[in-house]
Protein backbone atom coordinates (compact mmCIF):
# COMPACT_ATOMS: atom_id res chain seq x y z
CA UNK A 1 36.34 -105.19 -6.00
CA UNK A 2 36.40 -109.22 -5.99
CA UNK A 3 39.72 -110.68 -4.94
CA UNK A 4 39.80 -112.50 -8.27
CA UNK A 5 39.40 -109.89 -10.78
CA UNK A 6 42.00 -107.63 -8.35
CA UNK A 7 44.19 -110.49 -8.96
CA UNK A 8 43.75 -110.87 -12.92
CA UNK A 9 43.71 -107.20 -13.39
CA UNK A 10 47.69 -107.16 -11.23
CA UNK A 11 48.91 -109.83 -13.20
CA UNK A 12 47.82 -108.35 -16.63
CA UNK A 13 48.13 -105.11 -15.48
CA UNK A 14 52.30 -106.64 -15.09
CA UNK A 15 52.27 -107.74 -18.64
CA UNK A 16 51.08 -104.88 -20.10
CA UNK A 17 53.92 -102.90 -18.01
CA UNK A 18 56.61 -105.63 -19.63
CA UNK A 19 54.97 -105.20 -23.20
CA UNK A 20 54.90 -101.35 -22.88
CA UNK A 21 58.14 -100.65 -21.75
CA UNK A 22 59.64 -102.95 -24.07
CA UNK A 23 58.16 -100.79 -26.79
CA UNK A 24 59.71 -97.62 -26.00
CA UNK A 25 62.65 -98.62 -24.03
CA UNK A 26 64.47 -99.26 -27.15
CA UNK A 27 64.26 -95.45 -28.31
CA UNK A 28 67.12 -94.04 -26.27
CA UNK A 29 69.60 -97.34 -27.08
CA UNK A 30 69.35 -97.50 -31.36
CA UNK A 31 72.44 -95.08 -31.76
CA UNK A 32 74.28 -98.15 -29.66
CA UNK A 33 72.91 -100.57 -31.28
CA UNK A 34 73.45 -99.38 -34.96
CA UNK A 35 77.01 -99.06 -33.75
CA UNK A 36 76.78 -102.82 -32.56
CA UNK A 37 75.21 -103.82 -36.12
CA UNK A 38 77.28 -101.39 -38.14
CA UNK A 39 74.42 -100.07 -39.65
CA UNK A 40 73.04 -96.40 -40.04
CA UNK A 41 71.27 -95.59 -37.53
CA UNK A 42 68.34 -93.73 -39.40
CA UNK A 43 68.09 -97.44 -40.63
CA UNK A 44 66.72 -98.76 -36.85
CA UNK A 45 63.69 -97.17 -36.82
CA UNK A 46 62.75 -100.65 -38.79
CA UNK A 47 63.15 -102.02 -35.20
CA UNK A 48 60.21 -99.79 -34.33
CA UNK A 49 58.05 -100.16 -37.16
CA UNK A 50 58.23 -103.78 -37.44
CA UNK A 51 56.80 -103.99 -34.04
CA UNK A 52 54.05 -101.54 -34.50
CA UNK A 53 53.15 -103.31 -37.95
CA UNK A 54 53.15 -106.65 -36.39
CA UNK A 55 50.88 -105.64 -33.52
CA UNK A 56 48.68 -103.75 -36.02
CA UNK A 57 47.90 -106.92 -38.38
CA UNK A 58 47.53 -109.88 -35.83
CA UNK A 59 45.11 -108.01 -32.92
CA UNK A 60 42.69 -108.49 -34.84
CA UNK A 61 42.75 -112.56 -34.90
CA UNK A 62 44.00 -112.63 -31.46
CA UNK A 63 39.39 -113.32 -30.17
CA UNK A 64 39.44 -116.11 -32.45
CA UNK A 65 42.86 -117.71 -31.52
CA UNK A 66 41.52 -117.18 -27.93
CA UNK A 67 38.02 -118.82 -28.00
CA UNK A 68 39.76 -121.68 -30.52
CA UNK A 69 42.13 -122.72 -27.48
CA UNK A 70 40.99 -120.86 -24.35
CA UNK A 71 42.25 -117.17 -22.77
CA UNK A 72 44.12 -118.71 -19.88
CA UNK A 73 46.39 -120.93 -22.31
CA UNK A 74 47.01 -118.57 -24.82
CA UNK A 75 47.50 -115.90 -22.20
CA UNK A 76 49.82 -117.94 -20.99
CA UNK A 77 51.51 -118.47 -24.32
CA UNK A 78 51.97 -115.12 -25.37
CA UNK A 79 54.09 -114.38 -22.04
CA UNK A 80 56.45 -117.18 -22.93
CA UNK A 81 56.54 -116.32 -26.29
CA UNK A 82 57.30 -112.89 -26.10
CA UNK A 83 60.14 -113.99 -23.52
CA UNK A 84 61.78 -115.87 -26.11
CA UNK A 85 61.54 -112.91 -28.65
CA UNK A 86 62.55 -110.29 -26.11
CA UNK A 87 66.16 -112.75 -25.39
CA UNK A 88 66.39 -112.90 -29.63
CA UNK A 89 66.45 -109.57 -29.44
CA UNK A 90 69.05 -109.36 -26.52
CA UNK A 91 71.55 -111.56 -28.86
CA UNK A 92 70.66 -110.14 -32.34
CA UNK A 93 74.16 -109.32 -34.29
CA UNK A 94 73.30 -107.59 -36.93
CA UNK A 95 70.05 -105.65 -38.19
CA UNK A 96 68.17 -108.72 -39.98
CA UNK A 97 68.47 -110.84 -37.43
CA UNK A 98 67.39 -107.76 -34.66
CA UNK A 99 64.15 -107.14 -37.26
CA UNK A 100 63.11 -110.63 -37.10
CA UNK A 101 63.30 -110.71 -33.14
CA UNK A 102 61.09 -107.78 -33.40
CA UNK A 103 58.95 -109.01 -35.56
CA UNK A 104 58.10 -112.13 -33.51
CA UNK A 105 58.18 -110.24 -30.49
CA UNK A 106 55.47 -107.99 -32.01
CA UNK A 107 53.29 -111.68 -32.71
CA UNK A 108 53.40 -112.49 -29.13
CA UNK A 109 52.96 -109.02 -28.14
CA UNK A 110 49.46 -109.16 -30.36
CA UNK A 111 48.34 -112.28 -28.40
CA UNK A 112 49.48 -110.72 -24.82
CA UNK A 113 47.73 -107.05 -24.69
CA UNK A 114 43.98 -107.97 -25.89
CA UNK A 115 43.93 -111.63 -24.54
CA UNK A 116 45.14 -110.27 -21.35
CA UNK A 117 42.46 -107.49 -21.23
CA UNK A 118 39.41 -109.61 -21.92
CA UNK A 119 41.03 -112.03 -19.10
CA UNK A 120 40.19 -108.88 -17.20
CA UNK A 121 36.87 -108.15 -18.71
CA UNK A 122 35.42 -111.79 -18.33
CA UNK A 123 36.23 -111.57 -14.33
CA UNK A 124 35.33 -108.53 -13.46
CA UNK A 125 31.49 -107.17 -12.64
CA UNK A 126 30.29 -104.27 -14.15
CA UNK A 127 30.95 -102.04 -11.54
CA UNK A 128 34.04 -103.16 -10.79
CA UNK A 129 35.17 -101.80 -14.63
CA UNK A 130 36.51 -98.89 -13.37
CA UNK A 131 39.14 -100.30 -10.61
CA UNK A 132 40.07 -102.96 -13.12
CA UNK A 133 40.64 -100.89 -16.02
CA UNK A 134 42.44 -98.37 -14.10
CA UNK A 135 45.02 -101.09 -13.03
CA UNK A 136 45.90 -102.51 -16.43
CA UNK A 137 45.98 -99.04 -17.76
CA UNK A 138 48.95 -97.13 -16.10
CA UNK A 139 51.05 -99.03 -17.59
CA UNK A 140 50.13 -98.36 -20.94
CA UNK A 141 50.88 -94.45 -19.90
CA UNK A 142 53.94 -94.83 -17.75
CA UNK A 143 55.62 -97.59 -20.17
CA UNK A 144 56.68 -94.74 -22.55
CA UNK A 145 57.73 -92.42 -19.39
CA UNK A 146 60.00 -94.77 -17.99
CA UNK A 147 61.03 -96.28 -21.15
CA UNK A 148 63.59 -93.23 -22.39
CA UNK A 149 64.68 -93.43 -18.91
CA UNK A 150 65.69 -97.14 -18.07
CA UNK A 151 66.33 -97.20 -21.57
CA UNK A 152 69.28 -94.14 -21.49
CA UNK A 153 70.11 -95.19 -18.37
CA UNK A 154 71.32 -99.16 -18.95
CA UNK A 155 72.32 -97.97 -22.42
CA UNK A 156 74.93 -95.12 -20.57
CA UNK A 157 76.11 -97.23 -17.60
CA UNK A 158 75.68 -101.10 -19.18
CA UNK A 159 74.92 -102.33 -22.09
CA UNK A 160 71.75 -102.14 -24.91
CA UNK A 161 71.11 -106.16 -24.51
CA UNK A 162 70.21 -105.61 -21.07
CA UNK A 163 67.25 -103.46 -22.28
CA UNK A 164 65.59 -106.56 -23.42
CA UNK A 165 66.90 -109.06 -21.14
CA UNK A 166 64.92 -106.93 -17.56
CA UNK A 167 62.06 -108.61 -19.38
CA UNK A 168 62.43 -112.28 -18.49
CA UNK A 169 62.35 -112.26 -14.75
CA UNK A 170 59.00 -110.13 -14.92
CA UNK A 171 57.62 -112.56 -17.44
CA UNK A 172 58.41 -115.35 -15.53
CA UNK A 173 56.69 -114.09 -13.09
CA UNK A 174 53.18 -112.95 -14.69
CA UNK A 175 53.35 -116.57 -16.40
CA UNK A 176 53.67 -118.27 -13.45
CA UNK A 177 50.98 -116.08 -11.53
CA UNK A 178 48.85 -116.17 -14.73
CA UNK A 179 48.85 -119.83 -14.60
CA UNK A 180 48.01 -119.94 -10.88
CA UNK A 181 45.48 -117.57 -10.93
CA UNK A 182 43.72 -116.54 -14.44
CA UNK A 183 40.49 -118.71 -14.59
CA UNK A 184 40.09 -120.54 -17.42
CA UNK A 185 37.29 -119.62 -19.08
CA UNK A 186 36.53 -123.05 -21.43
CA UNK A 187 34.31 -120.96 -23.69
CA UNK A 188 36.27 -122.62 -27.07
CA UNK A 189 34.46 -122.54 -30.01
CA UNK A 190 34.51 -124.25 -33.74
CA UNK A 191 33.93 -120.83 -35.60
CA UNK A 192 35.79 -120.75 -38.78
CA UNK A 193 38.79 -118.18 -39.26
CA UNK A 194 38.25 -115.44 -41.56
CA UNK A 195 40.92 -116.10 -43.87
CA UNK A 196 40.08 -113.88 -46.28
CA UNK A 197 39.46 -110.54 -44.06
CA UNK A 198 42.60 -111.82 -42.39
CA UNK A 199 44.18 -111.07 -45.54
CA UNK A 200 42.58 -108.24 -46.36
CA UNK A 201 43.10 -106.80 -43.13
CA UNK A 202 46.68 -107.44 -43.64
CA UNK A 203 47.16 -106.01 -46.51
CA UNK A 204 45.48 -102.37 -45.77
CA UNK A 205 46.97 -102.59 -42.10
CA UNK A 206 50.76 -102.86 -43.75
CA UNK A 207 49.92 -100.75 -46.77
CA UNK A 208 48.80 -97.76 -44.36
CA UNK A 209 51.58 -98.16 -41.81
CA UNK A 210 54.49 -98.52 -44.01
CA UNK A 211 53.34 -95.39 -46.22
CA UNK A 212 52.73 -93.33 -43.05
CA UNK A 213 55.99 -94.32 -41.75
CA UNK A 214 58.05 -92.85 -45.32
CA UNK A 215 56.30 -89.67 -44.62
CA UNK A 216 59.22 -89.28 -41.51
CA UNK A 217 61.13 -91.67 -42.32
CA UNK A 218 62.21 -91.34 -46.42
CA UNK A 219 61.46 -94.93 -46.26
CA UNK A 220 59.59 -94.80 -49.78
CA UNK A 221 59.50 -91.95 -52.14
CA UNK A 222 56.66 -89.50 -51.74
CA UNK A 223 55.15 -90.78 -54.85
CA UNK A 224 55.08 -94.15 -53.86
CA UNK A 225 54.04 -93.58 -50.47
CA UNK A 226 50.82 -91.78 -51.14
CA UNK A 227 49.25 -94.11 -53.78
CA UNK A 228 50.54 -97.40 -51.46
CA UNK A 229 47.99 -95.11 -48.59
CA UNK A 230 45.36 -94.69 -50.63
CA UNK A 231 45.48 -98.16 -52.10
CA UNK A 232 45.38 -99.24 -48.71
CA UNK A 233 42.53 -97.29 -47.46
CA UNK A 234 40.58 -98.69 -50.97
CA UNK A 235 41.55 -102.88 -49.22
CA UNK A 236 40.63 -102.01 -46.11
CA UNK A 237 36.60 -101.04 -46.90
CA UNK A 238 36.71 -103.61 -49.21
CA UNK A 239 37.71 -105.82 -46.07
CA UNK A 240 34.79 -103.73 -44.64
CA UNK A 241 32.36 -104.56 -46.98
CA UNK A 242 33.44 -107.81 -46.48
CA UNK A 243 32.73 -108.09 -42.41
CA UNK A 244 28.80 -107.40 -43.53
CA UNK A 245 28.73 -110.61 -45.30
CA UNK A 246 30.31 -113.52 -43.46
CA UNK A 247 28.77 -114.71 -40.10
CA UNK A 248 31.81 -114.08 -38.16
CA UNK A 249 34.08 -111.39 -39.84
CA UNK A 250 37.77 -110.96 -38.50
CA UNK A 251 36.64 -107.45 -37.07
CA UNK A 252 32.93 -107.19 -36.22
CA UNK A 253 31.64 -103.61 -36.84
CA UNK A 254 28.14 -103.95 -35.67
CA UNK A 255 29.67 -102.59 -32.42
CA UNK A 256 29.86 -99.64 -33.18
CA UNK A 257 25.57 -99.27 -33.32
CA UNK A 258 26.67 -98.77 -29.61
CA UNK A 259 27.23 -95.16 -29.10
CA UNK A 260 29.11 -95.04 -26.28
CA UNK A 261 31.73 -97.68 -27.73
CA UNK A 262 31.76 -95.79 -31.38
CA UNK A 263 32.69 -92.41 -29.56
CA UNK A 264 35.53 -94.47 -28.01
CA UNK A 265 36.56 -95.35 -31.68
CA UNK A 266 36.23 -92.18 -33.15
CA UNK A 267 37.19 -89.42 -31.01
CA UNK A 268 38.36 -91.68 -28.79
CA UNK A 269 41.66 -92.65 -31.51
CA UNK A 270 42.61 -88.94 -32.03
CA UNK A 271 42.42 -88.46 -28.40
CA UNK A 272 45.20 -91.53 -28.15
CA UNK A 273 47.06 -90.33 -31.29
CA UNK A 274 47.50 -86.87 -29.34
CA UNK A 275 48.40 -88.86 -26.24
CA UNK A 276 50.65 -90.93 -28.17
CA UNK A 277 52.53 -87.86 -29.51
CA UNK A 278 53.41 -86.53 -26.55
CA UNK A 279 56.19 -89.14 -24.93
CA UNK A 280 57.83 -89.38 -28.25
CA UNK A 281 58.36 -85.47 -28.55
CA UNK A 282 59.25 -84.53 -25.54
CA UNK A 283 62.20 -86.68 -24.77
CA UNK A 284 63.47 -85.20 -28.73
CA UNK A 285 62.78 -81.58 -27.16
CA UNK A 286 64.82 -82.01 -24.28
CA UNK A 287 67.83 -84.02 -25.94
CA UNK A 288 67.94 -82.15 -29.12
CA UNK A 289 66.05 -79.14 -28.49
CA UNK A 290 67.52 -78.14 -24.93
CA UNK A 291 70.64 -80.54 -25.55
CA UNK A 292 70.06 -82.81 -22.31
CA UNK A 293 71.58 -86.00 -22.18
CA UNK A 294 69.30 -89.21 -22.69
CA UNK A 295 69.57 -89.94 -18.54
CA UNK A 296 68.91 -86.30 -17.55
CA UNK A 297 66.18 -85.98 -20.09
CA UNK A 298 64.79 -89.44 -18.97
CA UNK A 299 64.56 -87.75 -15.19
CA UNK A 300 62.47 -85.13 -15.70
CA UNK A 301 60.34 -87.07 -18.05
CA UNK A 302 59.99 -89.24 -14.22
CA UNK A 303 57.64 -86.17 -12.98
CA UNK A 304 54.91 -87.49 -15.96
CA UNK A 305 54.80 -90.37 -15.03
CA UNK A 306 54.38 -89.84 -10.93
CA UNK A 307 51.38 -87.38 -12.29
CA UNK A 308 50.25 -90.94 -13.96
CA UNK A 309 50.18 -93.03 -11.24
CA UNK A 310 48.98 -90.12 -8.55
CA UNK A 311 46.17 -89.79 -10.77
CA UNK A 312 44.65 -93.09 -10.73
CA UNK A 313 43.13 -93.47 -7.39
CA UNK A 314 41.50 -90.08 -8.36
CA UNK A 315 40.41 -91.72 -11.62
CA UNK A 316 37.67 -93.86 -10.19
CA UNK A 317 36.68 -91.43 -7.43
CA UNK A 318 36.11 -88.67 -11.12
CA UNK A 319 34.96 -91.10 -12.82
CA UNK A 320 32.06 -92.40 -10.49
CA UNK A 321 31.56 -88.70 -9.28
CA UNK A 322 30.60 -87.23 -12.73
CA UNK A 323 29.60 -87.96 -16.26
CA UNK A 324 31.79 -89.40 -18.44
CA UNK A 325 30.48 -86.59 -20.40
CA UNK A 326 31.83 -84.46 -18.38
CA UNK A 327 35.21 -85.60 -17.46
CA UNK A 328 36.00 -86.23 -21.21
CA UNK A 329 34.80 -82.64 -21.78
CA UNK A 330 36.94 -80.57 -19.06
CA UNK A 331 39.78 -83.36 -19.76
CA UNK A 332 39.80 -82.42 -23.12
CA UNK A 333 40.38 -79.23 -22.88
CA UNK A 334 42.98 -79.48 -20.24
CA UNK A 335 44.70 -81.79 -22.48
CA UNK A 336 45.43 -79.44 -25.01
CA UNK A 337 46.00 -76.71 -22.76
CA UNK A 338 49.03 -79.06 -21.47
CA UNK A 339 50.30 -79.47 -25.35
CA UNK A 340 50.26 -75.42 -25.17
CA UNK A 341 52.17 -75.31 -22.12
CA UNK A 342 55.15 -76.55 -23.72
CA UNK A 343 55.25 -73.82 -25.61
CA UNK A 344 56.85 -72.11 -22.07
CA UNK A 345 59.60 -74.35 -21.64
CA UNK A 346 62.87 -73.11 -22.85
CA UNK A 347 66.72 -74.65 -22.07
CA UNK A 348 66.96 -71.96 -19.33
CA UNK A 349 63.23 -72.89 -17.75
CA UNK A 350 63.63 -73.47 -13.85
CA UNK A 351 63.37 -76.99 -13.39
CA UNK A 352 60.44 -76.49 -10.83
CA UNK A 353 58.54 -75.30 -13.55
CA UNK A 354 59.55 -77.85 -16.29
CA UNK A 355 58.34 -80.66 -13.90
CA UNK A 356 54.83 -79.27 -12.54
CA UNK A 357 53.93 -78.69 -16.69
CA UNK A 358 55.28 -82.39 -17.30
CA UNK A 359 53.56 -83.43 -13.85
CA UNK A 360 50.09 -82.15 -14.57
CA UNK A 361 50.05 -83.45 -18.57
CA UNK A 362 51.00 -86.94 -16.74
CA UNK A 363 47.51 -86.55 -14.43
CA UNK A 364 45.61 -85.56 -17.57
CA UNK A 365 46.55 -87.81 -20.06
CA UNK A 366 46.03 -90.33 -17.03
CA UNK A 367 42.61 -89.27 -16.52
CA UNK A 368 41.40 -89.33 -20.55
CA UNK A 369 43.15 -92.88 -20.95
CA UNK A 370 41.42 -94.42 -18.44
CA UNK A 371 37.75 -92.90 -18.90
CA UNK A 372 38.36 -93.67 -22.48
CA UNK A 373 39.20 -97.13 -21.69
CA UNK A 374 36.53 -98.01 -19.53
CA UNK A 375 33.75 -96.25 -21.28
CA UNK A 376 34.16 -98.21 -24.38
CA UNK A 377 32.75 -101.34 -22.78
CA UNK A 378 30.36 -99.80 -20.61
CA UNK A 379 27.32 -100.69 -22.61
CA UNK A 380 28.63 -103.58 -24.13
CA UNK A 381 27.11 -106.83 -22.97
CA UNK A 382 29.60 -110.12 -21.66
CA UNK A 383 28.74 -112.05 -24.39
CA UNK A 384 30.24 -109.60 -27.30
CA UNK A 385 33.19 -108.43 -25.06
CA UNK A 386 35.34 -110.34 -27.26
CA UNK A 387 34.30 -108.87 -30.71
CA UNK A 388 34.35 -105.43 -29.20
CA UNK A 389 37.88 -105.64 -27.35
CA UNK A 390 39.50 -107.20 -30.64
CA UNK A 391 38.16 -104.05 -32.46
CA UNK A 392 39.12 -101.59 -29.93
CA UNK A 393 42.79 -103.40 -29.19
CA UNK A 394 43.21 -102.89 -32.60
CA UNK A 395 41.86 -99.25 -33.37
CA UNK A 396 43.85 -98.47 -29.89
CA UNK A 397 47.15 -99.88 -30.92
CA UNK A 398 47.01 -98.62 -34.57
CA UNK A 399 46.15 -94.73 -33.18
CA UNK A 400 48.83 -94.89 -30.50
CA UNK A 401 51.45 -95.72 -33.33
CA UNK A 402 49.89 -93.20 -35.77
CA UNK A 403 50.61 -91.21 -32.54
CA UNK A 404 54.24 -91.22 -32.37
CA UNK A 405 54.27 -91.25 -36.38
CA UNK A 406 52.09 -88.12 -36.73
CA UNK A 407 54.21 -86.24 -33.90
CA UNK A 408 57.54 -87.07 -36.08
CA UNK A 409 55.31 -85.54 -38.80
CA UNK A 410 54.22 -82.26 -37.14
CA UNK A 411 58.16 -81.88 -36.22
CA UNK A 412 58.79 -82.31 -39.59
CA UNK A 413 56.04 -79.77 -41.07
CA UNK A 414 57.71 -77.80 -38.12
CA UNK A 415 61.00 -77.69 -39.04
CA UNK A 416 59.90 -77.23 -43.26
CA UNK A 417 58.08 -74.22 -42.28
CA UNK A 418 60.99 -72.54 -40.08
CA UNK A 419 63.05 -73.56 -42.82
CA UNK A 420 65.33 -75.37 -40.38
CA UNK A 421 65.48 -78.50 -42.71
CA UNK A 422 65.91 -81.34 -39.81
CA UNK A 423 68.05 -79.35 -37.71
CA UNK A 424 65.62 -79.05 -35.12
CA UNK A 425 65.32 -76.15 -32.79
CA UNK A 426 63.25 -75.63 -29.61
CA UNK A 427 61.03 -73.48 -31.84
CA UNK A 428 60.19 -76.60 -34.42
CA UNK A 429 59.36 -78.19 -31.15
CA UNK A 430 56.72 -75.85 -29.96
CA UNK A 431 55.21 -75.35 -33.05
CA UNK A 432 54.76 -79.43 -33.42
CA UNK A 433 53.28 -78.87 -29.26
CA UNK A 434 51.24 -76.19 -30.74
CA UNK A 435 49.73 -78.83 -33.54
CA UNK A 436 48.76 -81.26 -31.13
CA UNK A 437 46.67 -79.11 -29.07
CA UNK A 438 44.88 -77.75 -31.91
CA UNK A 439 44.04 -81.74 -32.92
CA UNK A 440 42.97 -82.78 -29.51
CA UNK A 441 40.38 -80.00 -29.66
CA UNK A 442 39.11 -81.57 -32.61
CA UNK A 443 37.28 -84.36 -30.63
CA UNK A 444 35.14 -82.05 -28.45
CA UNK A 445 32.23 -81.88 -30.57
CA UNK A 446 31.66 -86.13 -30.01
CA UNK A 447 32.33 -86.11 -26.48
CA UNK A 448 29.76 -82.78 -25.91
CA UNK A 449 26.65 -85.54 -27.73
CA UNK A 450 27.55 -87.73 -24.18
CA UNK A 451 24.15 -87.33 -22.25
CA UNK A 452 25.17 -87.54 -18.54
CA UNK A 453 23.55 -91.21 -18.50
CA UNK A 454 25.87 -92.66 -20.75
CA UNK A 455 28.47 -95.50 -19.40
CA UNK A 456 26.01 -95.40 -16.03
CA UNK A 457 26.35 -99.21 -15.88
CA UNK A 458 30.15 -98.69 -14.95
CA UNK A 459 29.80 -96.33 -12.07
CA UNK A 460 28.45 -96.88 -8.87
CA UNK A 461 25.02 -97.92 -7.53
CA UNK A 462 24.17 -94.36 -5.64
CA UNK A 463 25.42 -92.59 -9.60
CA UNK A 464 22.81 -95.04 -10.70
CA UNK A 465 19.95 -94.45 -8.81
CA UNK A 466 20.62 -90.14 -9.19
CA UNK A 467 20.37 -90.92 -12.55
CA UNK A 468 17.12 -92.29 -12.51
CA UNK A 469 15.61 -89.94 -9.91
CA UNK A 470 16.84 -87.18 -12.75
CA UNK A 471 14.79 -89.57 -15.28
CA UNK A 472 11.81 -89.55 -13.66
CA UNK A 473 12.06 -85.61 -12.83
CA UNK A 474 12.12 -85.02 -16.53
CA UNK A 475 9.07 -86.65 -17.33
């Protein structure tokens, strides 16, 4: 791997640790903080949304704010914005003034994640993809690991404003390196905004989210909630319909003619809802289930997040070794079988045992990320990287919010069928585990229409030229 894209991918790959952390981090500290605010604390999960929602609606304009005034600068931006936001947030006094702070942050936070990862793309060869995406990937998986952790622990033992204050030494730092050492790429361009599939986009992207959310949440009645979905889902292919006839629509959907990028979409968003679902249950299942405190909860949740990290050396070496076919087959199935596994843990379950289960779901939801990740630009070529990564920054942080939304969901079905009405139990808990594994399976039959030749171009030069020896032994 070049010395320049190993730098870009570090520095992003730093960002993306600040921006993912930040989002979950929060989780463990809201019962403080409502009692800082004097507010309910059911109330904070606005906090949460807000950010999501904010993410959700600018992604998608973050390509053209990037080729109007260059990566490098607005790269550079977003840190320093997001710094700003993160210290609003540290000094917020009551819940307005907190949801604004999140709201901005969750602007900045838009510009950071996909302007950051086509920094990456533009600098790095082809078959360098894999090393690059595996380093500005782990943090996407450990940042909701460690978050409940750091998060209970400065919450316990100092105060909830730190939480968002550890950000602005790290950011000082990835804007400093960024501006050192992110090329900039002077590809600017005079292409119009979409403004009205910016709207539209906006309007189904808030419309969906905010009716998902009152599903958990009793944020809207049910009988609002479903009709604002529905109306949503009715703007959103209008926006759709829209993209076919404008020369540069907001999201461009011709990608997806690419098969291995559309399997990425497809599949590839239930696979990161189910991944999603998993850091925002278990830390509930220990706390409420088993009755752990937030820092002892937080420690064992440490174990998923070594399995993370251990993995990703072994991620290339899988990756270039076998078919993404393949690995997104076995890993698949493996995934769920982890979701099942929880189904063995119990308050009195040897510790030994809880961490190997939480060790190994760390390696596989590790493994699936990353091949995910990298084979949705494997047969994509440099000069529509930037359509294709604002559509799959955008599917990617929409699903991983669903995520956490639809695991609140299954615990709620859970806990309406054991007629436990929100008094969870360690049985609601395993039944939600139980739902999750079920809807990773789901995504098997698009990974099994993989031929072992797709997302070649990615992997190495001897997986390349077994490929075509096969090719020619065929015909």
């Amino acid at each position: 791997m070049e010395a320049k894209a190993l730098r870009v991918s570090l520095i992003v790959g730093a960002t993306f640790l600040m921006e993912n952390l930040d989002s979950t981090v929060i989780t463990t500290a809201l019962p403080q903080m409502a009692k800082s605010f004097g507010a309910d604390p059911l109330h904070m999960s606005i906090g949460v949304s807000v950010y999501i929602i904010m993410l959700a609606v600018f992604i998608p304009i973050s390509g053209w704010i990037s080729e109007k005034f260059g990566v490098k600068k607005v790269f550079g931006t977003a840190i320093l914005g997001f710094l700003v936001a993160s210290a609003l947030c540290g000094i917020s006094q009551n819940l307005t003034e907190f949801t604004l702070a999140r709201a901005l942050q969750g602007f900045f936070g838009a510009m950071m994640v996909p302007v950051g990862r086509l920094s990456v793309l533009k600098n790095t060869e082809k078959n360098d993809l894999v090393s690059a995406i595996a380093f500005i990937t782990w943090p996407g998986l450990i940042g909701p690991i460690l978050g409940p952790f750091v998060g209970g622990y400065i919450t316990t033992y100092f105060s909830w404003h730190w939480i968002f204050f550890i950000n602005i030494p790290l950011g000082l730092l990835a804007f400093f390196l960024s501006m050192k050492y992110i090329p900039d790429t002077n590809e600017k361009t005079d292409r119009k905004l979409d403004v009205k599939g910016f709207a539209l986009s906006t309007i189904g992207m808030i419309g969906f989210m905010l009716g998902l959310e009152s599903f958990t949440n009793d944020m809207l009645p049910v009988y609002y909630s479903v009709p604002l979905m529905i109306f949503s889902i009715l703007v959103f292919y209008i926006f759709y319909l829209h993209t076919k006839k404008v020369d540069n629509p907001l999201l461009d959907f011709s990608e997806l003619k690419t098969k291995t990028y559309a399997i990425t979409i497809y599949s590839g968003s239930i696979t990161r809802m189910v991944i999603g679902m998993a850091p925002f249950l278990m830390p509930l299942m220990f706390q409420v289930g088993f009755g752990l405190t937030a820092f002892e909860s937080g420690s064992l949740l440490m174990a998923s997040m070594v399995g993370s990290l251990v993995m990703k050396p072994a991620t290339v070496w899988i990756t270039r070794k076998f078919s993404f076919r393949r690995v997104l087959v076995a890993n698949t199935i493996l995934l769920s079988l982890t979701s099942f596994a929880m189904l063995l843990l119990f308050p009195d379950t040897p510790h030994w045992m809880t961490i190997t289960v939480l060790f190994i779901s760390g390696c596989v939801r590790s493994m699936q990320f990353s091949s995910l990740n990298t084979l949705a630009y494997a047969d994509i070529p440099k000069e529509r990287m930037n359509n294709a990564n604002t559509l799959y920054s955008t599917a990617q942080q929409m699903t991983l919010g669903m995520g956490i939304t639809l695991g609140a969901f299954s615990l709620k079905t859970a806990s309406l069928f054991h007629g436990t009405e929100g008094h969870y139990n360690v049985k609601d808990f395993h039944l939600a585990f139980a739902i999750i594994g079920v809807l990773g399976l789901v995504t098997l039959y698009e990974y099994l229409k993989l031929s072992d030749r797709d997302g070649i171009n990615v992997r190495n030069m001897k997986s390349r030229k077994r490929a075509k020896n096969d090719l020619h032994k065929t015909h």
